[in-house]
N, C-alpha and C. Protein backbone atom coordinates (compact mmCIF):
# COMPACT_ATOMS: atom_id res chain seq x y z
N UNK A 1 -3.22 -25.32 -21.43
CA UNK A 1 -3.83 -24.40 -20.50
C UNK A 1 -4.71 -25.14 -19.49
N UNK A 2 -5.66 -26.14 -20.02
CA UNK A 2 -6.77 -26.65 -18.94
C UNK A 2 -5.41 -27.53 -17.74
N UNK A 3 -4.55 -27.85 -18.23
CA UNK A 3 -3.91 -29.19 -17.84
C UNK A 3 -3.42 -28.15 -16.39
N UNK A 4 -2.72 -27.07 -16.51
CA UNK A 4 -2.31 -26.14 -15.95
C UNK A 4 -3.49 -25.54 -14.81
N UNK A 5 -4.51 -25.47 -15.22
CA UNK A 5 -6.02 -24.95 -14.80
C UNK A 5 -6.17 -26.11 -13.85
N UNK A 6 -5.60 -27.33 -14.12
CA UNK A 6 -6.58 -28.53 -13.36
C UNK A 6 -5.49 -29.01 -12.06
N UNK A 7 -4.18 -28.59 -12.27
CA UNK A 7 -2.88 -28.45 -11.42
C UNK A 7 -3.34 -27.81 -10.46
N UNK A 8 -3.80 -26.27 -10.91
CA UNK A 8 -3.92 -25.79 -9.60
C UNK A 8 -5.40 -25.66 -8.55
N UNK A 9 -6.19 -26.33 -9.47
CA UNK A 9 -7.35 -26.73 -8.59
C UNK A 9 -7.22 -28.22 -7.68
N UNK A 10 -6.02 -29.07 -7.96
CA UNK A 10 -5.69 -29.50 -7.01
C UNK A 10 -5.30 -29.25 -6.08
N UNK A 11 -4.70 -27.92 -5.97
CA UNK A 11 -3.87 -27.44 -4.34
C UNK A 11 -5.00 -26.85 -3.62
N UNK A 12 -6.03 -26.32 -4.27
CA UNK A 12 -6.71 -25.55 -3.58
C UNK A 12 -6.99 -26.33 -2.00
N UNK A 13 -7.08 -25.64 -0.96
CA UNK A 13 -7.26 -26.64 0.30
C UNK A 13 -8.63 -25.62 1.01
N UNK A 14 -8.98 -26.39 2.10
CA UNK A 14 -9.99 -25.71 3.05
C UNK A 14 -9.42 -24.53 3.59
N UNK A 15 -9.82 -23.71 3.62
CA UNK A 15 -9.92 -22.99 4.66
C UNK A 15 -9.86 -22.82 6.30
N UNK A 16 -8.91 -22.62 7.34
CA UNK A 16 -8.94 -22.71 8.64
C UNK A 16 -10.06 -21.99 8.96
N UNK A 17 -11.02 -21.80 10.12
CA UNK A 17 -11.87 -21.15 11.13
C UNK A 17 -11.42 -20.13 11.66
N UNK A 18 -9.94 -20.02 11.64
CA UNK A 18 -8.97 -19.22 12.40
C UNK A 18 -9.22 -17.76 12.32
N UNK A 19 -9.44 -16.49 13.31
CA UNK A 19 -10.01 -15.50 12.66
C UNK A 19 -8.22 -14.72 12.80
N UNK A 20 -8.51 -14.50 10.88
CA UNK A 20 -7.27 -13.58 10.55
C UNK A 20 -7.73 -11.60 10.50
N UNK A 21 -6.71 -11.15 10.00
CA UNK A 21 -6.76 -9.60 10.16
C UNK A 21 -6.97 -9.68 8.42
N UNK A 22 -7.44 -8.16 8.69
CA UNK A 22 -7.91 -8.00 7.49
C UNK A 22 -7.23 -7.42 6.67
N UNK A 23 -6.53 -7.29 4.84
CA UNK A 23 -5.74 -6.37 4.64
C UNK A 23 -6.32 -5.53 3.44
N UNK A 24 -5.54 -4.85 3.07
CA UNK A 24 -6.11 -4.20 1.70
C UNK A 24 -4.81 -3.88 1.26
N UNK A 25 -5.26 -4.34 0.10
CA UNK A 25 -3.84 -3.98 -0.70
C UNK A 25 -4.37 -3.36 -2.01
N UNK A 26 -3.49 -1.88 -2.04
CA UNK A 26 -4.16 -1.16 -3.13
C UNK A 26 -3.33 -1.63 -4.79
N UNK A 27 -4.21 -1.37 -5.49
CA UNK A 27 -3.79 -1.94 -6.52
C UNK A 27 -3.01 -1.41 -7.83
N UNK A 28 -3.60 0.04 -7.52
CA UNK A 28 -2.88 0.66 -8.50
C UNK A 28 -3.61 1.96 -8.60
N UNK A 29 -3.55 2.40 -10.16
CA UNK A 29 -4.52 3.59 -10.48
C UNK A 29 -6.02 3.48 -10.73
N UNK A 30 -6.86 4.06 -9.99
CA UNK A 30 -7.87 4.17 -9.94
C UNK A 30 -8.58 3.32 -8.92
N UNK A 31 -8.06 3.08 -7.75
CA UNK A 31 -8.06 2.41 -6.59
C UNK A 31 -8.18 3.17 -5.17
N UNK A 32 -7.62 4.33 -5.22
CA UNK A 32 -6.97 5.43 -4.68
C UNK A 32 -8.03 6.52 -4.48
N UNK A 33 -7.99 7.17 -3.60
CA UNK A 33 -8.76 8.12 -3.23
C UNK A 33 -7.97 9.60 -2.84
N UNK A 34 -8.66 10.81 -2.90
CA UNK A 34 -7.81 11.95 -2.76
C UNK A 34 -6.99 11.98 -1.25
N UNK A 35 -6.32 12.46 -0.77
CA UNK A 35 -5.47 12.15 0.35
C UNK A 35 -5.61 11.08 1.06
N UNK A 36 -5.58 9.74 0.35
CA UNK A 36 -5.47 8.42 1.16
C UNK A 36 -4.04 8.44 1.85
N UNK A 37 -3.78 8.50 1.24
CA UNK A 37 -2.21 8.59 2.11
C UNK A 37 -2.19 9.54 3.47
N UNK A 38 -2.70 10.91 3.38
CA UNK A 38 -2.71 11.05 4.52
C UNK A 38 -3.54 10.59 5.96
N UNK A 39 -4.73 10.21 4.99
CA UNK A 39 -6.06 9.65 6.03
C UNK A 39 -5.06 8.37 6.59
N UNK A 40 -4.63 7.48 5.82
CA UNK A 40 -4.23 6.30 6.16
C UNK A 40 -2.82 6.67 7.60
N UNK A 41 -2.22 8.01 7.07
CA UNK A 41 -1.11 8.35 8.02
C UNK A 41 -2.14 8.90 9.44
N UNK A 42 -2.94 8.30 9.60
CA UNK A 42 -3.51 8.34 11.33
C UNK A 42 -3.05 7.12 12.14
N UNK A 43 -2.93 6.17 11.06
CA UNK A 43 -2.65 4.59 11.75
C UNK A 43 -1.22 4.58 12.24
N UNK A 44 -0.62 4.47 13.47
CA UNK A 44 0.40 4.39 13.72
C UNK A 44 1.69 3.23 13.05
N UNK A 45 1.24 1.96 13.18
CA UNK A 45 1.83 1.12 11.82
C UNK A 45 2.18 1.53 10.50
N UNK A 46 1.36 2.44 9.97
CA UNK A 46 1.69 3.34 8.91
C UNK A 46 2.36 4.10 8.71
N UNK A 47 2.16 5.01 9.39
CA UNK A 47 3.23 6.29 9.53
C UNK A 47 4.48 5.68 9.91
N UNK A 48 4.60 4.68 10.95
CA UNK A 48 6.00 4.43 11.31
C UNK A 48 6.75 3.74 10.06
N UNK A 49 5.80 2.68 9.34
CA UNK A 49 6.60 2.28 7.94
C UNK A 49 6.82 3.37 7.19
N UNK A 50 6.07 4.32 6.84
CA UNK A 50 6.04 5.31 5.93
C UNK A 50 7.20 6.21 6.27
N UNK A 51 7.66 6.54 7.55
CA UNK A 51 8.80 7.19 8.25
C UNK A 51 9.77 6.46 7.58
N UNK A 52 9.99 5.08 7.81
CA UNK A 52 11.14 4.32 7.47
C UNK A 52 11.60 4.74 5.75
N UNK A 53 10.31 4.32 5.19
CA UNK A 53 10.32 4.60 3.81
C UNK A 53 11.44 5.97 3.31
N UNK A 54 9.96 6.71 3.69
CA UNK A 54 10.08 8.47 3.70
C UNK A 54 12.37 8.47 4.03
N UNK A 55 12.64 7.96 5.37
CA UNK A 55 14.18 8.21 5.30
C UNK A 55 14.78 7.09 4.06
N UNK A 56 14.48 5.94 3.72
CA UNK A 56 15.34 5.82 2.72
C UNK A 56 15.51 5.81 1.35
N UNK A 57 14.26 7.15 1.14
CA UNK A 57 13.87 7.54 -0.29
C UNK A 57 14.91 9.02 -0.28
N UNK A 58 14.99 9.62 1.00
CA UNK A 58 15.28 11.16 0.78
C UNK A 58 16.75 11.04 -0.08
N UNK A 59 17.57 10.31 0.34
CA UNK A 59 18.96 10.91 -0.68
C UNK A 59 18.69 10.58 -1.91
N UNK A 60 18.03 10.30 -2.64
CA UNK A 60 17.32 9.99 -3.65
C UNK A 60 16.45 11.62 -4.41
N UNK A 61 16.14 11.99 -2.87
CA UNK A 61 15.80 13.30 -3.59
C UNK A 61 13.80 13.16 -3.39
N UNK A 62 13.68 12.19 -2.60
CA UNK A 62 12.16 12.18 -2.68
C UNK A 62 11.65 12.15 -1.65
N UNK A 63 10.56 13.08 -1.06
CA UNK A 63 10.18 13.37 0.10
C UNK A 63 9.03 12.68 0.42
N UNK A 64 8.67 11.35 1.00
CA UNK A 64 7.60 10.61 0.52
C UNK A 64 6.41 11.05 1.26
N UNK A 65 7.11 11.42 2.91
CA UNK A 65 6.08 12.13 4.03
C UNK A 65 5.55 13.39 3.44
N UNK A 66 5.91 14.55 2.79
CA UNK A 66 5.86 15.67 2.38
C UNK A 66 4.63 15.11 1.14
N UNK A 67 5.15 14.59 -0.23
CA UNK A 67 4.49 14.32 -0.79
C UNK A 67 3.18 13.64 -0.67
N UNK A 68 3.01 12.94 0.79
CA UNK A 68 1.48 12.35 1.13
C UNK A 68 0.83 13.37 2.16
N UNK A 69 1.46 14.00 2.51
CA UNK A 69 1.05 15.44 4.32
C UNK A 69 0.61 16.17 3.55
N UNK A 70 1.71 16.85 2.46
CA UNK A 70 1.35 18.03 1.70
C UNK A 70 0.76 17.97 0.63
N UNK A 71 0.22 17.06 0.41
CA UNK A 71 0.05 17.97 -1.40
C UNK A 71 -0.86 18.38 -1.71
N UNK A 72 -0.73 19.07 -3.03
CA UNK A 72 -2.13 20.07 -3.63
C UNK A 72 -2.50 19.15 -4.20
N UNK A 73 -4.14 19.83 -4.70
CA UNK A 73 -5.13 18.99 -5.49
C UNK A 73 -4.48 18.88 -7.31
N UNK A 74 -3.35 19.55 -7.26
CA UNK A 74 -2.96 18.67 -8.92
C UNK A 74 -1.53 18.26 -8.24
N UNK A 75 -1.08 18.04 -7.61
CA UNK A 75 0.21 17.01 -7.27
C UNK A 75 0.29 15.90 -7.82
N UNK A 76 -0.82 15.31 -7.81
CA UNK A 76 -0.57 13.54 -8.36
C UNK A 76 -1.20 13.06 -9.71
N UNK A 77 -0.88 15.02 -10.47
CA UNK A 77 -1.32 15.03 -11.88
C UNK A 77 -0.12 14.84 -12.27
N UNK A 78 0.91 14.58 -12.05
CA UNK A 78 2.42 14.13 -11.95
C UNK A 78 2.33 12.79 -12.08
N UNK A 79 2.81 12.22 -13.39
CA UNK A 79 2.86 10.64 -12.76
C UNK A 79 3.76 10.19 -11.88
N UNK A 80 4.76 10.58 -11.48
CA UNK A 80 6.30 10.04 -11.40
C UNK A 80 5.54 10.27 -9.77
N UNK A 81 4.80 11.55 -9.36
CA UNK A 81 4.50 11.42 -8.01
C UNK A 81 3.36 10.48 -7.49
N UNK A 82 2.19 9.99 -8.82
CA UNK A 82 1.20 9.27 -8.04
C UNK A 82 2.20 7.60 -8.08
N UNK A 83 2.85 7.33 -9.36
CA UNK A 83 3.40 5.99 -9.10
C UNK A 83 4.65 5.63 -7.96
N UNK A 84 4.65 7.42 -7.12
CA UNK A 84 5.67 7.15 -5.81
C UNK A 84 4.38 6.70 -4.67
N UNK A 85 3.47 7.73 -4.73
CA UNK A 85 2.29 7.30 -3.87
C UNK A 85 2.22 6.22 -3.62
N UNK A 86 1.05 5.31 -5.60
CA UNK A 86 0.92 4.38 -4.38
C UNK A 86 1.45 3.52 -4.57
N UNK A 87 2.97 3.42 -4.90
CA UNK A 87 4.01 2.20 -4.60
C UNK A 87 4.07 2.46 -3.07
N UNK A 88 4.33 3.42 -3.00
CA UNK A 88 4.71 3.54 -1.21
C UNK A 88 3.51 2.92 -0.36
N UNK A 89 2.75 3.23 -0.63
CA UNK A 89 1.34 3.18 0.15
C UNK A 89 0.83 1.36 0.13
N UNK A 90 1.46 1.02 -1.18
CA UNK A 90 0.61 -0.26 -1.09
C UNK A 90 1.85 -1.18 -0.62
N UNK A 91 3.31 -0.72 -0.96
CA UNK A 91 4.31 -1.60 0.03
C UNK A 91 4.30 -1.47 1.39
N UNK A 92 3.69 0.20 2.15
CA UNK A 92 3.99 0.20 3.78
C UNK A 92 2.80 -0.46 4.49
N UNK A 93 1.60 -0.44 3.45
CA UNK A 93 0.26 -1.18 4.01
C UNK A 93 0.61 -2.68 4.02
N UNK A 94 1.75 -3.26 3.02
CA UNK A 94 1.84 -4.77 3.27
C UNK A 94 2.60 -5.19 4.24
N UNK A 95 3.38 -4.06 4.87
CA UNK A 95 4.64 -4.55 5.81
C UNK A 95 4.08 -5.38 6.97
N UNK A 96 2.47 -4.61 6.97
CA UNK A 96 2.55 -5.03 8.50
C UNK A 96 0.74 -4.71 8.37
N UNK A 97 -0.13 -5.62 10.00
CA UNK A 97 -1.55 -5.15 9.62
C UNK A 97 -2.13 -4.20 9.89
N UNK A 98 -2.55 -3.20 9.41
CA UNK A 98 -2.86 -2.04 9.73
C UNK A 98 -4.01 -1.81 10.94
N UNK A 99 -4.59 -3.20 11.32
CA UNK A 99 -4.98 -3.02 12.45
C UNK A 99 -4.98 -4.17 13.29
N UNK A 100 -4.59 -4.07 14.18
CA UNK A 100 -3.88 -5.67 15.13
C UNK A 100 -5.35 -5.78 15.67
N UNK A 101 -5.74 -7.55 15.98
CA UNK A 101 -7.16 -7.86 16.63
C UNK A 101 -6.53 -8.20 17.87
């Protein structure tokens, strides 16, 4: 284990000055807030991944826009719907930066 531990404290490198964008990547359950998904669907980057998504979930049978626009306050007492959430949410937030500098 240490030998492994001491491998990768060799790669560690400096840091550039370079100013990057910022991301968030959600993590799972209990990370999440009540209609994040829709608050987050204000960001245009978002919604447009989430569109993409949303069409190649439907023949599948899953409405991903509907399920983040619409839902009631026990919708994502469903697991099968919060682990569509925030898979969706934390793959369309990585596609791209949710806010360009």
């Amino acid at each position: 284990m240490w030998s492994n531990a001491c491998a990768l404290l060799c790669c560690v490198q400096k840091v550039s000055s370079e100013v990057r964008p910022v991301w968030f990547v959600f993590a799972g359950m209990g990370t999440q807030w009540p209609h994040m998904g829709r608050d987050l669907m204000t960001l245009d980057c978002f919604r447009e991944s989430i569109m993409q998504s949303d069409a190649l979930l439907r023949p599948y049978g899953v409405q991903l826009c509907d399920l983040l626009m619409d839902s009631k306050d026990d919708t994502f007492n469903d697991t099968v719907n919060s682990f569509i959430g925030i898979a969706a949410i934390q793959v369309d937030s990585s596609t791209q930066p949710l806010y360009k500098t």
